[in-house]
C-alpha atoms as a PDB file:
ATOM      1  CA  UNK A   1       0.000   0.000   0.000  1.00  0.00           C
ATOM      2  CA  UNK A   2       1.390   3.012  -1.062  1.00  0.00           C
ATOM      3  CA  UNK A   3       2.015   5.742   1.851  1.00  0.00           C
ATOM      4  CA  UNK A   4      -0.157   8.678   2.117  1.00  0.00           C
ATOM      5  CA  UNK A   5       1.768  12.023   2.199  1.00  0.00           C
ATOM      6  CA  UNK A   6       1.862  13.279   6.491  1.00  0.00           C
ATOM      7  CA  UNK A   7       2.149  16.899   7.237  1.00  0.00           C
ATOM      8  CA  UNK A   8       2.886  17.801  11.052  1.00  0.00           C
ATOM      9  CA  UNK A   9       0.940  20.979  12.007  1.00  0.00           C
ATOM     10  CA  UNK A  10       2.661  22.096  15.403  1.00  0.00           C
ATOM     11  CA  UNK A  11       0.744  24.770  17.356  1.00  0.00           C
ATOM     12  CA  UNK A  12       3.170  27.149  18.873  1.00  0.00           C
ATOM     13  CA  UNK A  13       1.135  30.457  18.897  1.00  0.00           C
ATOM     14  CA  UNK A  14       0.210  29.933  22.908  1.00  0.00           C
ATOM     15  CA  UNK A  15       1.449  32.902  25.253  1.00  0.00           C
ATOM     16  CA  UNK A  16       1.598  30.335  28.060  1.00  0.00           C
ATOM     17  CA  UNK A  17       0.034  32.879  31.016  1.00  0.00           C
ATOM     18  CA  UNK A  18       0.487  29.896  33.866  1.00  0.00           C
ATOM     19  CA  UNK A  19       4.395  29.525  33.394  1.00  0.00           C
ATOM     20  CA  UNK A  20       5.225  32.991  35.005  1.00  0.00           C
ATOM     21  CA  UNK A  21       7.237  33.963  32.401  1.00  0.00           C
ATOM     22  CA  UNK A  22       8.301  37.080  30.037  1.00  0.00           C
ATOM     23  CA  UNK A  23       8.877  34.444  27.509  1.00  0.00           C
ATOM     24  CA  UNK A  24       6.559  31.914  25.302  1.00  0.00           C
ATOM     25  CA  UNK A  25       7.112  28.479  26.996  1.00  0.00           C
ATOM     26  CA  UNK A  26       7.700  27.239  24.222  1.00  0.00           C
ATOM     27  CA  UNK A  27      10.998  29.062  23.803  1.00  0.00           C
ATOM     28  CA  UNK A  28      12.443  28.199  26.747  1.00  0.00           C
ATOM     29  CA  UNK A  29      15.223  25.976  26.938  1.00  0.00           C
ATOM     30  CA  UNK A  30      15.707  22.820  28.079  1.00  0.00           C
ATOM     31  CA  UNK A  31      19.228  20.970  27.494  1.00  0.00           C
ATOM     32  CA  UNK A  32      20.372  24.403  25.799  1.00  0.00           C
ATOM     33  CA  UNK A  33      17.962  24.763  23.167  1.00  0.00           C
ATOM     34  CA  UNK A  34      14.216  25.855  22.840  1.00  0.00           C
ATOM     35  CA  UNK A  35      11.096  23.515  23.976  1.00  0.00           C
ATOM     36  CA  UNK A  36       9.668  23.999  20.797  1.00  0.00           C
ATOM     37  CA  UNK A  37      12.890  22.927  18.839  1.00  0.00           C
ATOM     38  CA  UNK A  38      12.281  18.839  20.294  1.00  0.00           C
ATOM     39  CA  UNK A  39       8.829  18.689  19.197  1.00  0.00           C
ATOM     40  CA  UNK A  40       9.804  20.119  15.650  1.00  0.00           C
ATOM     41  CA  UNK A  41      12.730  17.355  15.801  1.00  0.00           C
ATOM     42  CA  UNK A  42      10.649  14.308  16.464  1.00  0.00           C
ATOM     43  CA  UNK A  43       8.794  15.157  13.271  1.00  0.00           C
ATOM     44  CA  UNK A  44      11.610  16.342  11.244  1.00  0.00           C
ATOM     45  CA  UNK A  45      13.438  13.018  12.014  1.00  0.00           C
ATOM     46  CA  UNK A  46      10.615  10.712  11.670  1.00  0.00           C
ATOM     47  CA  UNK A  47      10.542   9.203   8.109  1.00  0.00           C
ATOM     48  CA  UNK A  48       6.751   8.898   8.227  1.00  0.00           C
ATOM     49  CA  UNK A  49       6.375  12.950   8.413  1.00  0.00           C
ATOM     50  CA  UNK A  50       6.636  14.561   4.883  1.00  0.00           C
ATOM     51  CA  UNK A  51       6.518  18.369   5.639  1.00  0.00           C
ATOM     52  CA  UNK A  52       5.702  20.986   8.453  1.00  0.00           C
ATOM     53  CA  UNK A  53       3.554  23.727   9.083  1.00  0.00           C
ATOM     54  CA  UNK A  54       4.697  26.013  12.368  1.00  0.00           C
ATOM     55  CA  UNK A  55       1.812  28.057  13.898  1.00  0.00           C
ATOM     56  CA  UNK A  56       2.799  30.955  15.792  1.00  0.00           C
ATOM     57  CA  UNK A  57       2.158  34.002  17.512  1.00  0.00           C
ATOM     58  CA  UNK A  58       2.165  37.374  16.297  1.00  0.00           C
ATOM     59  CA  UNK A  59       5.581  39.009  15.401  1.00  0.00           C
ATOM     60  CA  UNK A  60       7.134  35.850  15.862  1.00  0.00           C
ATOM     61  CA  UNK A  61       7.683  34.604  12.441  1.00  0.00           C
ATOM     62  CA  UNK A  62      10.916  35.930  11.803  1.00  0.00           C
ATOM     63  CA  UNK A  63      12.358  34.572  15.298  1.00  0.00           C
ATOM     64  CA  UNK A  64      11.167  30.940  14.689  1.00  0.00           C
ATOM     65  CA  UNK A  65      12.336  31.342  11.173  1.00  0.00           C
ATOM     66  CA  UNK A  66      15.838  31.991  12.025  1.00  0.00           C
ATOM     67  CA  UNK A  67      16.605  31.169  15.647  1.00  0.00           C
ATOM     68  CA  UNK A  68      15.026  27.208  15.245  1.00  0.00           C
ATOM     69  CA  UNK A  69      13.854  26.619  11.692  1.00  0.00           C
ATOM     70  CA  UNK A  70      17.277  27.882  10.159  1.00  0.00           C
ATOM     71  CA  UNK A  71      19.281  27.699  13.123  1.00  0.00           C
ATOM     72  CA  UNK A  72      19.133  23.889  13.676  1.00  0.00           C
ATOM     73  CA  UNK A  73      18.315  22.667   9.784  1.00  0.00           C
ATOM     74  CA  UNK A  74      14.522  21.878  10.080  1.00  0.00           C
ATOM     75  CA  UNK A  75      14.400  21.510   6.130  1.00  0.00           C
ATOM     76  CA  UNK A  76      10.227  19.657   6.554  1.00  0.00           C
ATOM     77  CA  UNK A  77       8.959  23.040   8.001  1.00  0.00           C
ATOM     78  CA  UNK A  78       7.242  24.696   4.851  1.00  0.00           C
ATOM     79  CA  UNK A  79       5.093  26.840   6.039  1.00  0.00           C
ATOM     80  CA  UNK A  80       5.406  29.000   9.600  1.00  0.00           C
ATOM     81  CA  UNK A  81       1.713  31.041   9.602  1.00  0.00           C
ATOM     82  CA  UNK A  82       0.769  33.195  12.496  1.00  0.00           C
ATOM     83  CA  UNK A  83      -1.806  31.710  14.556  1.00  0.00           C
ATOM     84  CA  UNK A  84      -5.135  33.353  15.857  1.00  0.00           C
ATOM     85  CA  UNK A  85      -7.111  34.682  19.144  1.00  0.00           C
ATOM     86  CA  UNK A  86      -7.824  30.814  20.315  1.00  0.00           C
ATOM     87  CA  UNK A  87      -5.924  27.547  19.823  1.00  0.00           C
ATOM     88  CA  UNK A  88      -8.815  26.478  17.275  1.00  0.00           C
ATOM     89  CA  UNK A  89      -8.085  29.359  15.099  1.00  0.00           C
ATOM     90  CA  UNK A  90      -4.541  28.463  15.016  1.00  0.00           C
ATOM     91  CA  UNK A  91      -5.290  25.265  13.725  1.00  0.00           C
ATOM     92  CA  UNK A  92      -7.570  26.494  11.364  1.00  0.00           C
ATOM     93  CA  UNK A  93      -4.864  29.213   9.623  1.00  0.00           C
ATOM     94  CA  UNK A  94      -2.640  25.681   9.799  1.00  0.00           C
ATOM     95  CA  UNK A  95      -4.864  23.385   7.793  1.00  0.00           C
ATOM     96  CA  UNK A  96      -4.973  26.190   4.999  1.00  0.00           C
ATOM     97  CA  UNK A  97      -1.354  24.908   4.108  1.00  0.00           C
ATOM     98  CA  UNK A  98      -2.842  21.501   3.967  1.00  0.00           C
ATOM     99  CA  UNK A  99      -4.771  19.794   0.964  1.00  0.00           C
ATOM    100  CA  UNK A 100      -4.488  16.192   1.358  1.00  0.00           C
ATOM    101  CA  UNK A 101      -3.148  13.124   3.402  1.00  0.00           C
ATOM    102  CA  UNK A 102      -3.082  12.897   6.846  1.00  0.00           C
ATOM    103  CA  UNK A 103      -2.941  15.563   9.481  1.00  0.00           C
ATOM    104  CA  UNK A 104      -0.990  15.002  12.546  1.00  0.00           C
ATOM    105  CA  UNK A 105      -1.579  18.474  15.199  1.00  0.00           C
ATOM    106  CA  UNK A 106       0.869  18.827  17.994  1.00  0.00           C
ATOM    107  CA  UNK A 107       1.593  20.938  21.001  1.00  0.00           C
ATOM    108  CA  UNK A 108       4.838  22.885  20.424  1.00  0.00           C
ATOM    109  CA  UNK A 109       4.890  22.241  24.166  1.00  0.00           C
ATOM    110  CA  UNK A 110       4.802  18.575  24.113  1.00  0.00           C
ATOM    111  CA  UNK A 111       8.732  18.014  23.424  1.00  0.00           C
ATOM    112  CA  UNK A 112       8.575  14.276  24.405  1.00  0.00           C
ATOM    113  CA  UNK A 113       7.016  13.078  21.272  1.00  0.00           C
ATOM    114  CA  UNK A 114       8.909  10.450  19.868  1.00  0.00           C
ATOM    115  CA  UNK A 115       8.953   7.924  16.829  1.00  0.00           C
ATOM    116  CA  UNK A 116       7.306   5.212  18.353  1.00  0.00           C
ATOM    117  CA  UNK A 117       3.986   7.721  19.342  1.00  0.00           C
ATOM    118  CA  UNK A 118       3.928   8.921  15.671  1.00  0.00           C
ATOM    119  CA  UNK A 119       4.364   5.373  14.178  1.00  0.00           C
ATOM    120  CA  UNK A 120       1.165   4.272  16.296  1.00  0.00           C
ATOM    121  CA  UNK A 121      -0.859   7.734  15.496  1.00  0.00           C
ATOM    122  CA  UNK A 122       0.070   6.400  11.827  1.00  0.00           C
ATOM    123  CA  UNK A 123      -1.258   2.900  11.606  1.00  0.00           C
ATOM    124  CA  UNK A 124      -4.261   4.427  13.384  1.00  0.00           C
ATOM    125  CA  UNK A 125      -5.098   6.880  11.425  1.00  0.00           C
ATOM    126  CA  UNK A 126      -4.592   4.581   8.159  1.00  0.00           C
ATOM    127  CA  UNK A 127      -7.307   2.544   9.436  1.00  0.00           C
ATOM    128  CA  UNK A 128      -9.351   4.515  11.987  1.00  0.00           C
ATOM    129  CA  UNK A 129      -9.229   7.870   9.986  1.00  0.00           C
ATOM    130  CA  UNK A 130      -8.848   9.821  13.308  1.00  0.00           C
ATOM    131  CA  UNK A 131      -7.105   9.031  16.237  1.00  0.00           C
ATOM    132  CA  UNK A 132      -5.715  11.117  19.306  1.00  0.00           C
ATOM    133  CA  UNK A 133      -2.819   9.774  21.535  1.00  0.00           C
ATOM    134  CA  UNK A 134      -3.892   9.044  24.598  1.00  0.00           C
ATOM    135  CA  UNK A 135      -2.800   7.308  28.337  1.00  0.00           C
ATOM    136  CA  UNK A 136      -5.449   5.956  30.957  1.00  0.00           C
ATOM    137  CA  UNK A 137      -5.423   8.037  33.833  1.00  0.00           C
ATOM    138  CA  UNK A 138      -3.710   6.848  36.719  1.00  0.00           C
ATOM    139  CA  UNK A 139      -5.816   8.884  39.525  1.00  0.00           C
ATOM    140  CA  UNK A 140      -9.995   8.783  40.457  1.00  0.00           C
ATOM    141  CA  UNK A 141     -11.776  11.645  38.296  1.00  0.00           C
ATOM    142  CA  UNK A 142     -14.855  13.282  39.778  1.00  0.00           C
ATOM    143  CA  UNK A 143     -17.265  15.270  38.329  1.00  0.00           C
ATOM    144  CA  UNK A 144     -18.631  18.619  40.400  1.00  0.00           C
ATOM    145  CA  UNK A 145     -21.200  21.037  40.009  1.00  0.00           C
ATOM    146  CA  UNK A 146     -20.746  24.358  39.843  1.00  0.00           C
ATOM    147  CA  UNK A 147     -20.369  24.770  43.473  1.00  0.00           C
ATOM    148  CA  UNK A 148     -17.467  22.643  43.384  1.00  0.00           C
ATOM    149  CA  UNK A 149     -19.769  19.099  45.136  1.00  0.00           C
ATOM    150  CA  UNK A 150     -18.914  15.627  43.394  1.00  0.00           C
ATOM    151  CA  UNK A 151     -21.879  14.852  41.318  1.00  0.00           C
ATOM    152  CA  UNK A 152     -20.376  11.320  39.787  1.00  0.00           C
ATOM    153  CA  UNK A 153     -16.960   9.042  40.014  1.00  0.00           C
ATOM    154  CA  UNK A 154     -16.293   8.001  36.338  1.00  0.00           C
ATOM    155  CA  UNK A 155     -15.436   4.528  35.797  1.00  0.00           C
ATOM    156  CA  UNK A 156     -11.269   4.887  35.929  1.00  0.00           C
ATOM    157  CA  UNK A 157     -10.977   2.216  33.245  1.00  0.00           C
ATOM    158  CA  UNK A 158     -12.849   4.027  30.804  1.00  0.00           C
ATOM    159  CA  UNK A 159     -11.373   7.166  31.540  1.00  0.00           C
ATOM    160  CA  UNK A 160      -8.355   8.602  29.120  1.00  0.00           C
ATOM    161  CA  UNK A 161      -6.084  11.835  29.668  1.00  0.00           C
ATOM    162  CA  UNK A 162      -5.873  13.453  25.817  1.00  0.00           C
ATOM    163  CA  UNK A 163      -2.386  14.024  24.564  1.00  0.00           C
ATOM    164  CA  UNK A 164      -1.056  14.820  20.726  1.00  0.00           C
ATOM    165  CA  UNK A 165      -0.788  14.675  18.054  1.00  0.00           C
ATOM    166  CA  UNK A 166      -3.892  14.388  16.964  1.00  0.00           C
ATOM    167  CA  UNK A 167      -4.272  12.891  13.891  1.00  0.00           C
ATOM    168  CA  UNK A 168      -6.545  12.892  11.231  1.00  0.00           C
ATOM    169  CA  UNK A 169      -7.622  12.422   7.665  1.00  0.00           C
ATOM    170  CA  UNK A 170      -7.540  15.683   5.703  1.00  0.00           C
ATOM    171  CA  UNK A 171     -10.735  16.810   4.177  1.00  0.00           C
ATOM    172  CA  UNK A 172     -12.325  15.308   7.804  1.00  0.00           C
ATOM    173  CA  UNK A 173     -10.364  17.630   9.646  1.00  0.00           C
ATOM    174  CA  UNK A 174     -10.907  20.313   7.544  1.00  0.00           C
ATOM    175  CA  UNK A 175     -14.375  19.944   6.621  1.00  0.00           C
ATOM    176  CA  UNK A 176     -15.288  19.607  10.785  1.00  0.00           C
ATOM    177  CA  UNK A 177     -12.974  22.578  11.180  1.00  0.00           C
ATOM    178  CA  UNK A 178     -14.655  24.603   7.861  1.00  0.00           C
ATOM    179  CA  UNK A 179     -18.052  23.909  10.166  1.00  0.00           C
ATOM    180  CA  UNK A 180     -16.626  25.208  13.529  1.00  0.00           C
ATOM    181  CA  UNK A 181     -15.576  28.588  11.941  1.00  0.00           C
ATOM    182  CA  UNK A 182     -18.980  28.963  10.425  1.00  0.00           C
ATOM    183  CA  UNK A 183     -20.601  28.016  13.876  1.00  0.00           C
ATOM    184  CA  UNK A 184     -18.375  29.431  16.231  1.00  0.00           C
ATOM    185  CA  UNK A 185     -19.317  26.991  18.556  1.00  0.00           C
ATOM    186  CA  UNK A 186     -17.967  27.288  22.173  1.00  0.00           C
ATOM    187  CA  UNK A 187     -15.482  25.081  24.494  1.00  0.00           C
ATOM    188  CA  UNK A 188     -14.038  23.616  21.739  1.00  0.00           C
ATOM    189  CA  UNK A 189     -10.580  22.475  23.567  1.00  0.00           C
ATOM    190  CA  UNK A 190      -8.865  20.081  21.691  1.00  0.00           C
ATOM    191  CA  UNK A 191      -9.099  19.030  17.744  1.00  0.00           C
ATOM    192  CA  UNK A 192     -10.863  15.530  18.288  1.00  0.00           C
ATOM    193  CA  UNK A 193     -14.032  17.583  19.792  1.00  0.00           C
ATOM    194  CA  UNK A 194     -14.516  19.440  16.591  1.00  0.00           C
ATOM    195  CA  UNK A 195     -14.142  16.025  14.795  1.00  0.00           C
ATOM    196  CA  UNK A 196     -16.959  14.614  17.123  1.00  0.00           C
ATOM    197  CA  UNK A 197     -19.409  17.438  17.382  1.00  0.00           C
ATOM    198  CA  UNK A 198     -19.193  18.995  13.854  1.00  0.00           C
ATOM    199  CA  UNK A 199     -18.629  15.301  12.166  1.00  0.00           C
ATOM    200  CA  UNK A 200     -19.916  12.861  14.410  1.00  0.00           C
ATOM    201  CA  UNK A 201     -16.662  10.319  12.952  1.00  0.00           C
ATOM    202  CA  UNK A 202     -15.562   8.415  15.811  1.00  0.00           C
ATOM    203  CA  UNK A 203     -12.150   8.509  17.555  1.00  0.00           C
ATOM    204  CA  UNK A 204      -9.872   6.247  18.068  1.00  0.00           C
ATOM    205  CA  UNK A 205      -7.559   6.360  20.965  1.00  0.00           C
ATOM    206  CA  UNK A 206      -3.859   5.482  20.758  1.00  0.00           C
ATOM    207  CA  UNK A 207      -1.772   4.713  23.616  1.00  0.00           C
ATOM    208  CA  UNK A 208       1.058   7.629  23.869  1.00  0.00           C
ATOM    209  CA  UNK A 209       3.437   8.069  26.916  1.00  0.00           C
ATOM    210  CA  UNK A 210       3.310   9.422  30.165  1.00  0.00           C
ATOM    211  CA  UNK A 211       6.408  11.060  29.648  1.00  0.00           C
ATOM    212  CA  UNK A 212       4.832  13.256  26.815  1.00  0.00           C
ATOM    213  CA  UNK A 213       3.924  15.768  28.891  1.00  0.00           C
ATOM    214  CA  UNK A 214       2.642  19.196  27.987  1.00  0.00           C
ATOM    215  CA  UNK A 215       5.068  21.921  29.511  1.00  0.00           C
ATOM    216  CA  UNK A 216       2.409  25.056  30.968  1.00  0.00           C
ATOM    217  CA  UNK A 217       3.755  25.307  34.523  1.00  0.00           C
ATOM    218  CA  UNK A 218       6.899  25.536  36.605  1.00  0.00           C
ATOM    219  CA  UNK A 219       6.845  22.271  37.790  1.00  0.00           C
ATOM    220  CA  UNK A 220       6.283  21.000  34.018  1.00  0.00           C
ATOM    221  CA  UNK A 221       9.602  22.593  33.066  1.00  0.00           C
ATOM    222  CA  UNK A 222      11.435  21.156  35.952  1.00  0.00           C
ATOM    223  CA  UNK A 223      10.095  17.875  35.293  1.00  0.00           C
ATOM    224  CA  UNK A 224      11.078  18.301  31.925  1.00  0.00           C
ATOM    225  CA  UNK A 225      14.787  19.143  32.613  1.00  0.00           C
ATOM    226  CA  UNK A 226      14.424  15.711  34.697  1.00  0.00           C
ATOM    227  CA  UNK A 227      12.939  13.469  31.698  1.00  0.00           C
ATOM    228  CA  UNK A 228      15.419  15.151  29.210  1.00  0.00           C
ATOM    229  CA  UNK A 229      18.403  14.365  31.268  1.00  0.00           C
ATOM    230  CA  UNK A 230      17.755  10.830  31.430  1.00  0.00           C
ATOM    231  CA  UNK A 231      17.085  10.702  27.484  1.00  0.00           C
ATOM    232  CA  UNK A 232      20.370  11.960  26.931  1.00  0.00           C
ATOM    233  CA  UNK A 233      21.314   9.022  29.376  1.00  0.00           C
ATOM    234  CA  UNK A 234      19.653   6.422  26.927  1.00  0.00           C
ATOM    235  CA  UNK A 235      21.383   7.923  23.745  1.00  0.00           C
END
C-alpha cells in the first residue's frame, strides 16, 4: 500500500500565562535549546512525516524562522503562519497549508514526542481515519457542580487523559474545522471535539506516553529538565 503524504501541524502560537514567564514556553530551553525545537525534531526526524507547518504568535515569524527553523536545519517546516485569538483558530490558519493526506496536530509544548507515538498515530489513522494519543489516567476523576460538590466518580478504566498529536484524515479535519468557523461553537478544547461534534466520525484512541507531557507550569519545566536528562542518558 502506497504511503499517504503526512504533514505535522505544530501549534506554537500559545502565550503560556500559567508559566510565570516574560517568555513563550515554548521558547524556553531545556538541554540548551528551545522547547519547541524537540517537538519540531521528532517530526523532522521521523521518516513517516513529509513536511511541516509552524503556527505561531504574532511578530514571531521571523524569530522561529531563524533562531530554530534555520538555526538547527529543520528543512520539513514549509510553512510558519501566524496563529489566531484561540488555539482552534490556530489550527484552522494551519490546515490552509494543507490539501491532502493525513494531518498530525501537535503541542509545540509537548517536546517528548517520539517515533514510536507517531508510528502508532500512523497505523491508526490509516485505518481509523482519526485518532488522538492518549494514556489511561492513573488517579480517580470526579465530576462537580458548579459549586465545586462531586456529582459522579467516572469509571477509571474508561477514563483517558488526551495528549497529541492528533491525527486525522484531511478533508475530515478540515471539513469539521470549515463547520466550527462557520458556527463558532464554544469550548471547543482540543481538535478531536470538533471532529466529534461537527462530524460525528468516531475517535480512536492510541496509547502515547506518560512522559509526553505538555510543559504550561513551573513544575512542568522542571520535570522536563528531569525526563530530558535521562534521554540523553539512553542515547
Amino acid at each position: 500500500m502506497q504511503k499517504e503524504k503526512c504533514t505535522a501541524i505544530i501549534l506554537s502560537a500559545g502565550r503560556g500565562s500559567r508559566m510565570g514567564t516574560k517568555i513563550h514556553k515554548q521558547y524556553l530551553e531545556v538541554d540548551d535549546r528551545p522547547i519547541l525545537y524537540f517537538s519540531l525534531k521528532a517530526f523532522q526526524d521521523s521518516p513517516i512525516i513529509d513536511e511541516i507547518v509552524v503556527v505561531v504568535g504574532e511578530g514571531q515569524k521571523d524569530f522561529v524562522k531563524t533562531a530554530i527553523v534555520e538555526r538547527y536545519g529543520l528543512k520539513k517546516v514549509r510553512h510558519i503562519v501566524q496563529g489566531g485569538a484561540e488555539r482552534y483558530h490556530s489550527v484552522w490558519n494551519g490546515l490552509q497549508m494543507v490539501d491532502h493526506g493525513y494531518v498530525f496536530i501537535h503541542d509545540g509544548a509537548r517536546p517528548f514526542v517520539d517515533e514510536a507515538i507517531i508510528k502508532r498515530a500512523y497505523e491508526n489513522v490509516c485505518e481509523h481515519k482519526a485518532c488522538v494519543i492518549s494514556m489511561p489516567v492513573k488517579d480517580t476523576i470526579k465530576t462537580a457542580d458548579d459549586q465545586g460538590f462531586v456529582t459522579s466518580t467516572p469509571d477509571r478504566n474508561h477514563v483517558w487523559q488526551m495528549q497529541t498529536p492528533q491525527v486525522f484524515e484531511c478533508e475530515l479535519v478540515k471539513t469539521a474545522y470549515a463547520d466550527l468557523m462557520n458556527n463558532e461553537v464554544a469550548g471547543v478544547t482540543d481538535d478531536a471535539m470538533v471532529v466529534e461534534r461537527m462530524s460525528g466520525h468516531p475517535i480512536k484512541l492510541v496509547e502515547g506516553s506518560y512522559e509526553n507531557i505538555k510543559i504550561t507550569t513551573p513544575e512542568d519545566l522542571e520535570v522536563a529538565k528531569i525526563l530530558m536528562k535521562r534521554k540523553n542518558k539512553k542515547l
